[in-house]
PDB file of N, CA and C in Angstrom:
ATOM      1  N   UNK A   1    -193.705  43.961 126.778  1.00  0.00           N
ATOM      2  CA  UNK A   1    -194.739  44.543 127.605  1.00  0.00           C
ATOM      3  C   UNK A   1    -194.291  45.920 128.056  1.00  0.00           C
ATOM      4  N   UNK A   2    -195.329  47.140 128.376  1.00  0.00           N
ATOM      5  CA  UNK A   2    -195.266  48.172 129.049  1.00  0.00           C
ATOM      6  C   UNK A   2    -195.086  48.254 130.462  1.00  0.00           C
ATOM      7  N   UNK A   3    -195.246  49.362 130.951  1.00  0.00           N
ATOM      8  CA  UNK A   3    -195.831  49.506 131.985  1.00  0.00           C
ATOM      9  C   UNK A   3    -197.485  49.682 132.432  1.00  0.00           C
ATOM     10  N   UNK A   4    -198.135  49.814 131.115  1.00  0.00           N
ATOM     11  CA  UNK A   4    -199.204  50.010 130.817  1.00  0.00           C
ATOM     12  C   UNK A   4    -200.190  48.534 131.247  1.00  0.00           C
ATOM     13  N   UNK A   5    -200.479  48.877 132.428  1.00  0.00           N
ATOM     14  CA  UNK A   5    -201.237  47.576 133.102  1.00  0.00           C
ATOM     15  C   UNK A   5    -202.391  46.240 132.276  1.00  0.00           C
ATOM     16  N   UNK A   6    -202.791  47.154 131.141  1.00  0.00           N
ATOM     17  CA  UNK A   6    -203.737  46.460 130.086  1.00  0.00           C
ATOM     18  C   UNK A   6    -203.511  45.273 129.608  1.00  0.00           C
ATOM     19  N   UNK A   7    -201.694  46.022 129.401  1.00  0.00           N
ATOM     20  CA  UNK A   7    -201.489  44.856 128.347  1.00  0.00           C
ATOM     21  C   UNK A   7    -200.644  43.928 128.825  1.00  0.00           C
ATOM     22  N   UNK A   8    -200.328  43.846 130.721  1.00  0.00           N
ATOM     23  CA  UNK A   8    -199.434  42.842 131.315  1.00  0.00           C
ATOM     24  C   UNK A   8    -200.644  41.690 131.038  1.00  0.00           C
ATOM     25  N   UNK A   9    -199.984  40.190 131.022  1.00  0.00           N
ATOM     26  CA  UNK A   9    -200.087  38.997 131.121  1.00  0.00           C
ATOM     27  C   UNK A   9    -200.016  38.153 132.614  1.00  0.00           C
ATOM     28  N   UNK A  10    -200.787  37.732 132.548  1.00  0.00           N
ATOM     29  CA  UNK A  10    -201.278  36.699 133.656  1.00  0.00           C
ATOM     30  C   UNK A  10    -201.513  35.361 133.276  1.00  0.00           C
ATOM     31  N   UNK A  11    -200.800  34.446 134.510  1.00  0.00           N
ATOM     32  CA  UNK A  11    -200.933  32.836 133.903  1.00  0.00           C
ATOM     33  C   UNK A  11    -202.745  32.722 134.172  1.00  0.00           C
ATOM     34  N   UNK A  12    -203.133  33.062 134.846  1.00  0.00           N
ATOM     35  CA  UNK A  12    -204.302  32.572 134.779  1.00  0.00           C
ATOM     36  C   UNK A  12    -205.251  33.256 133.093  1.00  0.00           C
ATOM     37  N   UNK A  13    -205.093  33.998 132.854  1.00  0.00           N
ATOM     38  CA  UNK A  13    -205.204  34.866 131.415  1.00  0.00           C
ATOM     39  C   UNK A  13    -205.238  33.933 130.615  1.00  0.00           C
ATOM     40  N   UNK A  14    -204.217  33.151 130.103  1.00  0.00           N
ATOM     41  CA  UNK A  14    -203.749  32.262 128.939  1.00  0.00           C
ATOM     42  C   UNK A  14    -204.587  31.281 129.051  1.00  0.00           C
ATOM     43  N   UNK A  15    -204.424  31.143 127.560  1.00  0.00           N
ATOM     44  CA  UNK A  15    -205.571  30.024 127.028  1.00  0.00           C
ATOM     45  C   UNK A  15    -205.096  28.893 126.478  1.00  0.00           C
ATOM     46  N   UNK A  16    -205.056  27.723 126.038  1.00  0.00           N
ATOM     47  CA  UNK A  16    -204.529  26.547 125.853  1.00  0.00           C
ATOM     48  C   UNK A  16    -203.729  27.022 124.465  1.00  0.00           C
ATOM     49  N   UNK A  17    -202.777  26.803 123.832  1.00  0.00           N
ATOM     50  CA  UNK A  17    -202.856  26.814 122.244  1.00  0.00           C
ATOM     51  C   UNK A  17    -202.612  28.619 122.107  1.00  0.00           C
ATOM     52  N   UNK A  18    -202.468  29.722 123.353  1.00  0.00           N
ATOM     53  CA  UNK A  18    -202.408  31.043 122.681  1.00  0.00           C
ATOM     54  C   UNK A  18    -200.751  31.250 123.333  1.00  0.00           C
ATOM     55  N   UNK A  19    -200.204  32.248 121.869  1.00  0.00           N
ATOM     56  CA  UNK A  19    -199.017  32.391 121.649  1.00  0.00           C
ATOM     57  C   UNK A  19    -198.711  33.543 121.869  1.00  0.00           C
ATOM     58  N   UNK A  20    -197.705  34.060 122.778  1.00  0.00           N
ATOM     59  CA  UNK A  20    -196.594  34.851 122.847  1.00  0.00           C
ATOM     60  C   UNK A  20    -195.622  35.093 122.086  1.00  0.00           C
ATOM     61  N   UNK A  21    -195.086  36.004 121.776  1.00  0.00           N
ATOM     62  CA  UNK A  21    -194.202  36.580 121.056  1.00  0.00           C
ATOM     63  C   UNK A  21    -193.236  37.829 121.609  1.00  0.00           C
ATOM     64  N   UNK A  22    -192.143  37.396 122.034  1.00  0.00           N
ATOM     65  CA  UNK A  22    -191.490  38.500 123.069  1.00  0.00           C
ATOM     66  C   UNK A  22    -190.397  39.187 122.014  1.00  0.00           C
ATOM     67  N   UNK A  23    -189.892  40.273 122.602  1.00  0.00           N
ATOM     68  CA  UNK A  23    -188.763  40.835 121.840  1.00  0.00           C
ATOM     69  C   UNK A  23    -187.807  39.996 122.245  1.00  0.00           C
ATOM     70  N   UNK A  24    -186.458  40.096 120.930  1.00  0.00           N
ATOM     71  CA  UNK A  24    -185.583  39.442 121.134  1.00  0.00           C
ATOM     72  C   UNK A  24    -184.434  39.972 121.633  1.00  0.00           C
ATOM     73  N   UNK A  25    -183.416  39.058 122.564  1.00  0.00           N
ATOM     74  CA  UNK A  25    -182.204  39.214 123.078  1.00  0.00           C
ATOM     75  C   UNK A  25    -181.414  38.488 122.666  1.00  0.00           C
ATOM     76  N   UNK A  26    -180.018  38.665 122.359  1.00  0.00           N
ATOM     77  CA  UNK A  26    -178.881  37.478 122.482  1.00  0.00           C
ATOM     78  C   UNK A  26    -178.495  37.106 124.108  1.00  0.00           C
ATOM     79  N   UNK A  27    -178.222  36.404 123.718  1.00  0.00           N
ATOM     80  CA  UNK A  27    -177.580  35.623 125.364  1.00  0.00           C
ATOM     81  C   UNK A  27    -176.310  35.111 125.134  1.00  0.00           C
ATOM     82  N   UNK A  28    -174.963  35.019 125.967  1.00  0.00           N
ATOM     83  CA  UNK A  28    -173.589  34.692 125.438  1.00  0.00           C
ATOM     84  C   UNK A  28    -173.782  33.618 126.262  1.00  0.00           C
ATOM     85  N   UNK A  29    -172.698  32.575 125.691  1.00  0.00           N
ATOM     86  CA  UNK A  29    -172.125  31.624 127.122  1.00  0.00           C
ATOM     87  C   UNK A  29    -171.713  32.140 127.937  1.00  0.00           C
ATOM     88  N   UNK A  30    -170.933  33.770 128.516  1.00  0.00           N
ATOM     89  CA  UNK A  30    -170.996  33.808 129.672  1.00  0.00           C
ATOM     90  C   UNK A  30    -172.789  33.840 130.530  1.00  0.00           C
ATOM     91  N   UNK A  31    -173.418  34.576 129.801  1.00  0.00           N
ATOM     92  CA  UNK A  31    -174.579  34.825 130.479  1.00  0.00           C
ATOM     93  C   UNK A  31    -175.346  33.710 131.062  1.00  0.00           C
ATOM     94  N   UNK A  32    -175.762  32.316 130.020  1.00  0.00           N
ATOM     95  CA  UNK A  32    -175.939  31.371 130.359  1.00  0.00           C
ATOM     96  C   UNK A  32    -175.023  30.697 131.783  1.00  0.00           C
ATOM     97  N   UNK A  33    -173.749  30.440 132.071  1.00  0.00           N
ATOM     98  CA  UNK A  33    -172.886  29.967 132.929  1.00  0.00           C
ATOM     99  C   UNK A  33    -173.273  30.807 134.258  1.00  0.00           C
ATOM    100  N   UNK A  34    -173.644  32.588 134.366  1.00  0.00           N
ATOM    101  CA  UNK A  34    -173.505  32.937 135.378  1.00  0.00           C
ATOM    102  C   UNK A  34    -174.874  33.164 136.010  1.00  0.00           C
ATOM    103  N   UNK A  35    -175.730  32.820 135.005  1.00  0.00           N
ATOM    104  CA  UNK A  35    -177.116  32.475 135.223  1.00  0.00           C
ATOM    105  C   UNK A  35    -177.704  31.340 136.315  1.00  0.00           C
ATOM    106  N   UNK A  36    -176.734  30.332 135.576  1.00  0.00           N
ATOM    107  CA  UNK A  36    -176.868  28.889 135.926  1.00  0.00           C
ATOM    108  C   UNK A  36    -176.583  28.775 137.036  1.00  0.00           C
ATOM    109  N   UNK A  37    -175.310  29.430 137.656  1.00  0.00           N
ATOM    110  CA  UNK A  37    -174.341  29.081 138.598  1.00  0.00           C
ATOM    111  C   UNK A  37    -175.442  29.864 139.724  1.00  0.00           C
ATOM    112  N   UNK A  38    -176.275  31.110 139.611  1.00  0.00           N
ATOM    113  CA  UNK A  38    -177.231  31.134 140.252  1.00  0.00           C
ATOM    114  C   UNK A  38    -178.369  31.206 140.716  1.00  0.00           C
ATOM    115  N   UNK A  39    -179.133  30.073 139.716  1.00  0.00           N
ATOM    116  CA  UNK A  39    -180.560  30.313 139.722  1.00  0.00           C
ATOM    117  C   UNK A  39    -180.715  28.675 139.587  1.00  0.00           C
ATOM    118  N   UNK A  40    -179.882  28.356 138.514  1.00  0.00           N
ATOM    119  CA  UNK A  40    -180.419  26.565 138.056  1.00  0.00           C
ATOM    120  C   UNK A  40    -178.885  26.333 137.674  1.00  0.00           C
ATOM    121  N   UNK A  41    -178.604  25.691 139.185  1.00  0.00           N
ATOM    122  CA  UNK A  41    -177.274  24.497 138.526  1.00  0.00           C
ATOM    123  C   UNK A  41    -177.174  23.313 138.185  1.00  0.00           C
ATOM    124  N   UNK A  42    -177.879  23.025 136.827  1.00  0.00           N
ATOM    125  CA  UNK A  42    -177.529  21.253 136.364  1.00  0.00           C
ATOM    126  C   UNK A  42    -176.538  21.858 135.417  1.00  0.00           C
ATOM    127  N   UNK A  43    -175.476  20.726 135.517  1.00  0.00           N
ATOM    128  CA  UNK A  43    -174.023  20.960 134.841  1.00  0.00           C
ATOM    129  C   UNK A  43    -174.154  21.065 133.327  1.00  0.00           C
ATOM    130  N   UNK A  44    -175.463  20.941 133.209  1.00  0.00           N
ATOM    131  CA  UNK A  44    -175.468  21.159 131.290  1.00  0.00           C
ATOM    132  C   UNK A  44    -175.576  22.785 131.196  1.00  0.00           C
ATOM    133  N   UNK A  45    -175.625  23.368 131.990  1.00  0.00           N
ATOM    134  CA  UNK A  45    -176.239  24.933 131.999  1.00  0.00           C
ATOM    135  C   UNK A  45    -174.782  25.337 132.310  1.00  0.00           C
ATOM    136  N   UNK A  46    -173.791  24.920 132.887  1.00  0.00           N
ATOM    137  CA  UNK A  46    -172.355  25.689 133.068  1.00  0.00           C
ATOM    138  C   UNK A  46    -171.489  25.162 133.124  1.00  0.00           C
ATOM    139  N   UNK A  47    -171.036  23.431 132.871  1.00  0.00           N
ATOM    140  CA  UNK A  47    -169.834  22.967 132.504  1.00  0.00           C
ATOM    141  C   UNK A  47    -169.939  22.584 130.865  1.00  0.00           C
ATOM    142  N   UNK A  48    -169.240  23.103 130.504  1.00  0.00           N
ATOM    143  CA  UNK A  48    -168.919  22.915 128.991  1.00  0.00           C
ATOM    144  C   UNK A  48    -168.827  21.525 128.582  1.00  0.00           C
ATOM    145  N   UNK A  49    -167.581  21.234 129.112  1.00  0.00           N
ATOM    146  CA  UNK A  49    -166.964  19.806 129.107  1.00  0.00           C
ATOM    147  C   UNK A  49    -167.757  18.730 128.995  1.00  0.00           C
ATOM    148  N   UNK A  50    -168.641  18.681 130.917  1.00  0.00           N
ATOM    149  CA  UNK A  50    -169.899  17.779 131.275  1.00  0.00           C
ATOM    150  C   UNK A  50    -171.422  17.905 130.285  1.00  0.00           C
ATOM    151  N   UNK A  51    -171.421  19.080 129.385  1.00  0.00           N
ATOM    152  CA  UNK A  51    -172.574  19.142 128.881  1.00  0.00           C
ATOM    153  C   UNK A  51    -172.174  18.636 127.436  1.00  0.00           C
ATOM    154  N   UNK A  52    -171.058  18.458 126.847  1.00  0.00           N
ATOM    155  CA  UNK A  52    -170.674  18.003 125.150  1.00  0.00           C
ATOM    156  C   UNK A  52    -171.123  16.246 125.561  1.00  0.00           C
ATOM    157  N   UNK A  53    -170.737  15.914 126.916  1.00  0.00           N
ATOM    158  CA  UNK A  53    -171.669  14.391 126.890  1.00  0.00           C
ATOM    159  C   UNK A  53    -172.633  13.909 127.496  1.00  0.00           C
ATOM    160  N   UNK A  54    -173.280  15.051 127.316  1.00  0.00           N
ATOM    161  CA  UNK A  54    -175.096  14.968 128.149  1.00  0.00           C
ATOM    162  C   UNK A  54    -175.592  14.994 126.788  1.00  0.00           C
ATOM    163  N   UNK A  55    -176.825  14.576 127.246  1.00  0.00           N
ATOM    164  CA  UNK A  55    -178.407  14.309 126.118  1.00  0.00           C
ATOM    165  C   UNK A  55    -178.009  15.501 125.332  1.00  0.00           C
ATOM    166  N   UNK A  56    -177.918  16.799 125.367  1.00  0.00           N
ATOM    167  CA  UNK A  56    -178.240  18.144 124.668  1.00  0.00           C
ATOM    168  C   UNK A  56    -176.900  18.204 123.909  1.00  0.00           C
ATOM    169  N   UNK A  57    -175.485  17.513 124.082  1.00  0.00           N
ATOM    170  CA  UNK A  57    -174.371  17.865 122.936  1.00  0.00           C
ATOM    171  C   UNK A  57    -173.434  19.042 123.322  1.00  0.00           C
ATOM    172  N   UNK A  58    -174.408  19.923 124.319  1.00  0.00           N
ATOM    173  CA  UNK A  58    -173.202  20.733 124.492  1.00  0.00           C
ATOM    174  C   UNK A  58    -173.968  21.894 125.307  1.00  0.00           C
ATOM    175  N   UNK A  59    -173.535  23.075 125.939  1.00  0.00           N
ATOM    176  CA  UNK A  59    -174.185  24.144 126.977  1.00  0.00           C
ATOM    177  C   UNK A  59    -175.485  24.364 126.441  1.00  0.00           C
ATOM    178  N   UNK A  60    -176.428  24.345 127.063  1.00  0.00           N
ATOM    179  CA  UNK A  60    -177.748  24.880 127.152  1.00  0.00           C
ATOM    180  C   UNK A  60    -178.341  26.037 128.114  1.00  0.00           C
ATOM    181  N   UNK A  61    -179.012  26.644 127.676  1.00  0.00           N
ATOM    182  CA  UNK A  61    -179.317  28.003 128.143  1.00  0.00           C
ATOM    183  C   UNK A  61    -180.333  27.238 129.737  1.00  0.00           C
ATOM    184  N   UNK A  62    -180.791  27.459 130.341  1.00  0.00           N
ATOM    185  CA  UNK A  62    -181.809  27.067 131.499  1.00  0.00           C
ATOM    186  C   UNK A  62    -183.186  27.718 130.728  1.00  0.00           C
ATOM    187  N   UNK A  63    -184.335  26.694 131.094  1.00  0.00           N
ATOM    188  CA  UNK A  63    -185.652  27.410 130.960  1.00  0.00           C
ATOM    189  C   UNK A  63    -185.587  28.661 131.802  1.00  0.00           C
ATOM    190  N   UNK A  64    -185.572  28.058 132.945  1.00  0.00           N
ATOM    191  CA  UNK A  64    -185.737  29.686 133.513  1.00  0.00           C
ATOM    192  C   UNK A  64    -185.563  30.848 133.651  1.00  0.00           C
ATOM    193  N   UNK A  65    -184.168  30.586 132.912  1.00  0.00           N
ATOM    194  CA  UNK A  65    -183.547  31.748 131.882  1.00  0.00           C
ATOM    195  C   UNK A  65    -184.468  32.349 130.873  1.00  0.00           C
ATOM    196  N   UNK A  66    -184.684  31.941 130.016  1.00  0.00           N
ATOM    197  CA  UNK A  66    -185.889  31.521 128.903  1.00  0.00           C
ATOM    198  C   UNK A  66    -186.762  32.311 129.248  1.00  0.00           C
ATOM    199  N   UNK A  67    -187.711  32.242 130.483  1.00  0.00           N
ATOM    200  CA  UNK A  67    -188.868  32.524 130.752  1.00  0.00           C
ATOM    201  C   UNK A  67    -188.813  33.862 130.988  1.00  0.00           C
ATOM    202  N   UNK A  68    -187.498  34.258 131.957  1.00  0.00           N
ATOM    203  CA  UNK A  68    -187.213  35.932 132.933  1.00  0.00           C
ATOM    204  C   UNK A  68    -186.465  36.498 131.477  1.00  0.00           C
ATOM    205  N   UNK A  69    -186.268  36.000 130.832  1.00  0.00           N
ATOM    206  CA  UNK A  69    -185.725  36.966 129.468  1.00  0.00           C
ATOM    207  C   UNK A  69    -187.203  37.694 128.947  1.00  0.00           C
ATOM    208  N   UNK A  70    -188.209  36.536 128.994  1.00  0.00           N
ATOM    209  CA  UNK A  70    -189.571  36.177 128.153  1.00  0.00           C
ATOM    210  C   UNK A  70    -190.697  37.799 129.052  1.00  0.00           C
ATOM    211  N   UNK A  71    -190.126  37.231 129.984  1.00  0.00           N
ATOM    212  CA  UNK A  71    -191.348  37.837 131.134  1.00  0.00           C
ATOM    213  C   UNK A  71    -190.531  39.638 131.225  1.00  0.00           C
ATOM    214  N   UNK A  72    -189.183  39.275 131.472  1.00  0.00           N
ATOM    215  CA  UNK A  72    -188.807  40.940 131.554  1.00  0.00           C
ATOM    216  C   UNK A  72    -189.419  42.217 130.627  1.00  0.00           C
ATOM    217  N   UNK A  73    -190.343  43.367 131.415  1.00  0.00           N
ATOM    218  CA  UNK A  73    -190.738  44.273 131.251  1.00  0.00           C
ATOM    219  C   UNK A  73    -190.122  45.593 130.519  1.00  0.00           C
ATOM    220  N   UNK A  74    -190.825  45.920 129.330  1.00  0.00           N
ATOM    221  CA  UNK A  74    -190.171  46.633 128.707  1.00  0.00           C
ATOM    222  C   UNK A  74    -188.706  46.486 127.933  1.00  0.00           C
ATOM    223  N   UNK A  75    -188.481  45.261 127.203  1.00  0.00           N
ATOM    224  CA  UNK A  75    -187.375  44.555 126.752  1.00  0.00           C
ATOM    225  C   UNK A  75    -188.008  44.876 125.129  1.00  0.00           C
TER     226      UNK A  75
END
């Protein structure tokens, strides 16, 4: 997205079934860990160890991570 007001997105905007497509970023395991540690701490998002025997196998990024990567302006 711009700064160009036209083309920002609004939840109320979206339609069932319509798709986004954001630019892409890498994300490291540090980024994920220092993310986690302050926005969303479930231990699958920043203990290594505790997340190789959770449901997911091993560190997972946070949605909400996900989303503010998704949503950040001009990326």
């Amino acid at each position: 997205m711009t700064g160009d007001s036209s083309k920002r997105h609004y939840a109320e905007d979206c339609m069932i079934g319509q798709r986004h497509v954001s630019a892409t970023c890498s994300v490291t395991e540090p980024d994920i860990i220092e993310f986690a540690q302050k926005c969303d701490p479930q231990y699958y998002h920043f203990d290594a160890a505790a997340a190789r025997a959770s449901q997911f196998g091993g560190l997972i990024s946070s949605g909400l991570q996900n989303v503010a990567l998704c949503a950040e302006p001009d990326r």
